[in-house]
N, C-alpha and C. Protein backbone atom coordinates (compact mmCIF):
# COMPACT_ATOMS: atom_id res chain seq x y z
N UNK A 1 -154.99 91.30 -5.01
CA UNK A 1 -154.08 91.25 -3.89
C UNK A 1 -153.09 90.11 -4.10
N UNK A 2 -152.16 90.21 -3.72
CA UNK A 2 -150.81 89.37 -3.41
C UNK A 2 -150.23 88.47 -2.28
N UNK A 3 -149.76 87.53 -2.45
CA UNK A 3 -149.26 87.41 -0.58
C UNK A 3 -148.12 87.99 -0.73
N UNK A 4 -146.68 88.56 -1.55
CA UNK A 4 -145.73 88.89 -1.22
C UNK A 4 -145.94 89.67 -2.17
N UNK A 5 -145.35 91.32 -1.25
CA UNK A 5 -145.84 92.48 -1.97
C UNK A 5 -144.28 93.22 -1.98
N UNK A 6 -144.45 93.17 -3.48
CA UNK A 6 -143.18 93.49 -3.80
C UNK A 6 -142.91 95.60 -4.09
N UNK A 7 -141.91 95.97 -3.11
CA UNK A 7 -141.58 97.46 -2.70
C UNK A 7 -140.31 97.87 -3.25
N UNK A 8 -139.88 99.16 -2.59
CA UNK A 8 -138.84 99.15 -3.10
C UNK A 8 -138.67 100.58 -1.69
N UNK A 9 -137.16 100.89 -1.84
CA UNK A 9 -136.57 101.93 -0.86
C UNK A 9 -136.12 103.15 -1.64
N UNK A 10 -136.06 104.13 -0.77
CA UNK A 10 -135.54 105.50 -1.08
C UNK A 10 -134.61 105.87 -1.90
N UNK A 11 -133.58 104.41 -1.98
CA UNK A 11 -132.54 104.27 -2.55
C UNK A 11 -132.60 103.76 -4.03
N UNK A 12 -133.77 103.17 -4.41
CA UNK A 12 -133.85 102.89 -5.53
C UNK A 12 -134.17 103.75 -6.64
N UNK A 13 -133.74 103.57 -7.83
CA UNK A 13 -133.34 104.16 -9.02
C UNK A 13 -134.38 104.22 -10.04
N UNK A 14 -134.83 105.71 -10.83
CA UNK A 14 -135.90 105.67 -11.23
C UNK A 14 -135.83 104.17 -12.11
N UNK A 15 -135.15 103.78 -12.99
CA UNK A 15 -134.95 102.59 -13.80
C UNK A 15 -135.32 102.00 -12.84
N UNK A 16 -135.23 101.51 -11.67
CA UNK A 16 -135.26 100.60 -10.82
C UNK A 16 -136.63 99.97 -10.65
N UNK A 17 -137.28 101.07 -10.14
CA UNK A 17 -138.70 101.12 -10.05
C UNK A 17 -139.90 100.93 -11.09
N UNK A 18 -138.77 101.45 -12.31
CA UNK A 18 -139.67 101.33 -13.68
C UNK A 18 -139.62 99.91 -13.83
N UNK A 19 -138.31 99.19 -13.59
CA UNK A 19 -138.01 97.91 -14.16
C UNK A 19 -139.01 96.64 -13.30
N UNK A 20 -139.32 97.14 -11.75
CA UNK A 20 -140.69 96.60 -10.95
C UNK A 20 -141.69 96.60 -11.33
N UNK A 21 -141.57 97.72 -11.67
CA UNK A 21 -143.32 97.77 -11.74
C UNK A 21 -143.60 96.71 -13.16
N UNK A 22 -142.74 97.07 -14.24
CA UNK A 22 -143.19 96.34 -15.38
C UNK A 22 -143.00 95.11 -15.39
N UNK A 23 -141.74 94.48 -14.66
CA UNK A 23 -141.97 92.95 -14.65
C UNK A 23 -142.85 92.46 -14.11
N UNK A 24 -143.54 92.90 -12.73
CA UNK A 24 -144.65 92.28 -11.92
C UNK A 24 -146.13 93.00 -12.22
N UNK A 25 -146.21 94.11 -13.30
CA UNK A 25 -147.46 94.47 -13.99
C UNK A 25 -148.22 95.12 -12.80
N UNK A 26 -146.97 96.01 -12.14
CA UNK A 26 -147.78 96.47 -10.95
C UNK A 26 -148.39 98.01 -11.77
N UNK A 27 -149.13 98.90 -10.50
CA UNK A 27 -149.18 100.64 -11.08
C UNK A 27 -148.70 100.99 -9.96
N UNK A 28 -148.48 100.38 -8.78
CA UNK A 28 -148.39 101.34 -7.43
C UNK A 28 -147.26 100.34 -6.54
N UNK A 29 -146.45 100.86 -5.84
CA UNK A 29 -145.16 100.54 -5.08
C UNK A 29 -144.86 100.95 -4.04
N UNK A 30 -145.02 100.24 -2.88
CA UNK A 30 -145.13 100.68 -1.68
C UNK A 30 -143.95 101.19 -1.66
N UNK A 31 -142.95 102.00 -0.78
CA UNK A 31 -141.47 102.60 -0.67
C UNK A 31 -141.76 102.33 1.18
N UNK A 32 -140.58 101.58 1.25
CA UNK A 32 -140.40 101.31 2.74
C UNK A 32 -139.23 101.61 2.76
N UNK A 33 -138.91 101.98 4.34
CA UNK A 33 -137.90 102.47 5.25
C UNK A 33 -137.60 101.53 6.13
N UNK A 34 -136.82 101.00 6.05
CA UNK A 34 -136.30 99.81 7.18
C UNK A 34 -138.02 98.73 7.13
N UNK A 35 -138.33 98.58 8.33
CA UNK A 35 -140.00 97.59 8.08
C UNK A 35 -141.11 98.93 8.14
N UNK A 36 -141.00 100.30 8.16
CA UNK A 36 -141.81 101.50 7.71
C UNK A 36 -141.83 101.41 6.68
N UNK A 37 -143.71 101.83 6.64
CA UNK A 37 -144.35 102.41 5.19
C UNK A 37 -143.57 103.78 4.80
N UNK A 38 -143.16 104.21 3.74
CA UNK A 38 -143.01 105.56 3.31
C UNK A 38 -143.57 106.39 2.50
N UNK A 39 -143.99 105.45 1.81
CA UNK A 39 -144.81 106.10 0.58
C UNK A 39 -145.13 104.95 -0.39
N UNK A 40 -146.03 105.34 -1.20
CA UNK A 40 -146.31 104.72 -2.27
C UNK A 40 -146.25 105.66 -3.58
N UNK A 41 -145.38 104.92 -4.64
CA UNK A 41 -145.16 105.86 -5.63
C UNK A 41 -146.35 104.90 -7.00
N UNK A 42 -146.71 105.80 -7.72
CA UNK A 42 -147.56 105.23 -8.83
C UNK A 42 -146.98 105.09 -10.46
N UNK A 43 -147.26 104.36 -11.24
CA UNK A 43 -146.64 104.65 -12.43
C UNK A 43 -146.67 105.94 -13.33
N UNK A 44 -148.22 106.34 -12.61
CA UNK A 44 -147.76 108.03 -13.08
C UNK A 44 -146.71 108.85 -12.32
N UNK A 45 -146.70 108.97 -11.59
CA UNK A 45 -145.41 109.33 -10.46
C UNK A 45 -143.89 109.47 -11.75
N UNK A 46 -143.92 108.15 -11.59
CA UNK A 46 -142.39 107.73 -12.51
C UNK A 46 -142.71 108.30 -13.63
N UNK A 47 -143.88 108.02 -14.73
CA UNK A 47 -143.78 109.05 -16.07
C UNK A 47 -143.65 109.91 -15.88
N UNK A 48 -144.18 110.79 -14.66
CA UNK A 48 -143.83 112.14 -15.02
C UNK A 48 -142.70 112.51 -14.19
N UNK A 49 -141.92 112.06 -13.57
CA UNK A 49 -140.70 112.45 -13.24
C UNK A 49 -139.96 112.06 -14.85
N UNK A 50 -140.43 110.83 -14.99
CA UNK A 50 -139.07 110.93 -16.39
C UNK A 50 -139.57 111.67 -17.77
N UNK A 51 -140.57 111.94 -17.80
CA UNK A 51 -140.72 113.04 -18.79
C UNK A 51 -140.37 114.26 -18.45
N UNK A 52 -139.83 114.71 -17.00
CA UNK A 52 -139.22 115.55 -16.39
C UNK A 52 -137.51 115.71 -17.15
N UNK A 53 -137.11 114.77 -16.76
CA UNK A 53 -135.98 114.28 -17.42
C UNK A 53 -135.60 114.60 -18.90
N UNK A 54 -136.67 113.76 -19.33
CA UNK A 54 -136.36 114.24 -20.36
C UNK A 54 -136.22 115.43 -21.45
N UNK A 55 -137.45 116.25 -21.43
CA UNK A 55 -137.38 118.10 -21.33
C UNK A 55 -136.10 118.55 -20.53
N UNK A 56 -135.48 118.12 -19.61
CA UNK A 56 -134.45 118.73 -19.08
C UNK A 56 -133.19 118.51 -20.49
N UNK A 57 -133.26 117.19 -20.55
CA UNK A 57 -132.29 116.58 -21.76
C UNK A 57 -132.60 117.62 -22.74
N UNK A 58 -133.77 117.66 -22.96
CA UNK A 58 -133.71 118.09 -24.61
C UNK A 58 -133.51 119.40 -24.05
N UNK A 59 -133.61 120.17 -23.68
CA UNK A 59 -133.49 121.87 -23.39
C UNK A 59 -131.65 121.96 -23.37
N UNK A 60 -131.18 121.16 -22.47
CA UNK A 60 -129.50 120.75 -22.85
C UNK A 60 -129.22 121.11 -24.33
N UNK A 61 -129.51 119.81 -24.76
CA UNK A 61 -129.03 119.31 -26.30
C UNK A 61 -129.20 120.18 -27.01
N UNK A 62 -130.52 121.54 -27.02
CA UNK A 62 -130.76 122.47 -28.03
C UNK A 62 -130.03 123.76 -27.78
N UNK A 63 -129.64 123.72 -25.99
CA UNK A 63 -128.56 124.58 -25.64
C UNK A 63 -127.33 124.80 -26.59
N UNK A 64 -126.69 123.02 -26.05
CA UNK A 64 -125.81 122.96 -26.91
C UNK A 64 -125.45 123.14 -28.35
N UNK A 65 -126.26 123.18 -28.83
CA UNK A 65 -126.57 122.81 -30.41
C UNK A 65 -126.47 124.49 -31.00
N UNK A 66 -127.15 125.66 -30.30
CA UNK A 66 -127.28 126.80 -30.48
C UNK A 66 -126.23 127.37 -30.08
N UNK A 67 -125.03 126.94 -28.80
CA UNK A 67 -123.49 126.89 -28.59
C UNK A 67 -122.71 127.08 -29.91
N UNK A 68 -123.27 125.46 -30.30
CA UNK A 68 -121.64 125.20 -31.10
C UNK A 68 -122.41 125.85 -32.83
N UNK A 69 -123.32 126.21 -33.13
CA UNK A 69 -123.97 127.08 -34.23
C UNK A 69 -123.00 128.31 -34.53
C-alpha cells in the first residue's frame, strides 16, 4: 500500500498509462472521474489493448503491401 495513490482519467492516453504504471512499478490504476472511482485498469488491460493495435497495424501494412504488389 501507498499513501498517495497515483490514477489516471478517461482522458488519458494508452502511452500515458503505460508510461504510469512503469515508472511507479504499478499492475493496476485506479481511473477516476472528477473525485469518482471509475474503474481500475490492469497492465493486462493495456497489453492487450495494444497488442490490439498492433494486429490492426500489421493487417494495414500487409494490406498495403498486397495494394502496391
Amino acid at each position: 500500500m501507498v499513501r498517495e495513490v497515483v490514477s489516471c482519467t478517461r482522458e488519458n492516453t494508452l502511452g500515458d498509462i503505460l508510461l504510469l504504471m512503469s515508472s511507479h512499478e504499478i499492475r493496476h490504476l485506479p481511473v477516476v472521474d472528477g473525485d469518482r472511482l471509475a474503474g481500475i485498469i490492469s497492465m493486462r488491460d493495456v497489453v492487450d489493448c495494444r497488442l490490439g493495435e498492433l494486429e490492426t497495424e500489421n493487417e494495414n501494412l500487409k494490406q498495403m503491401l498486397s495494394e502496391a504488389a
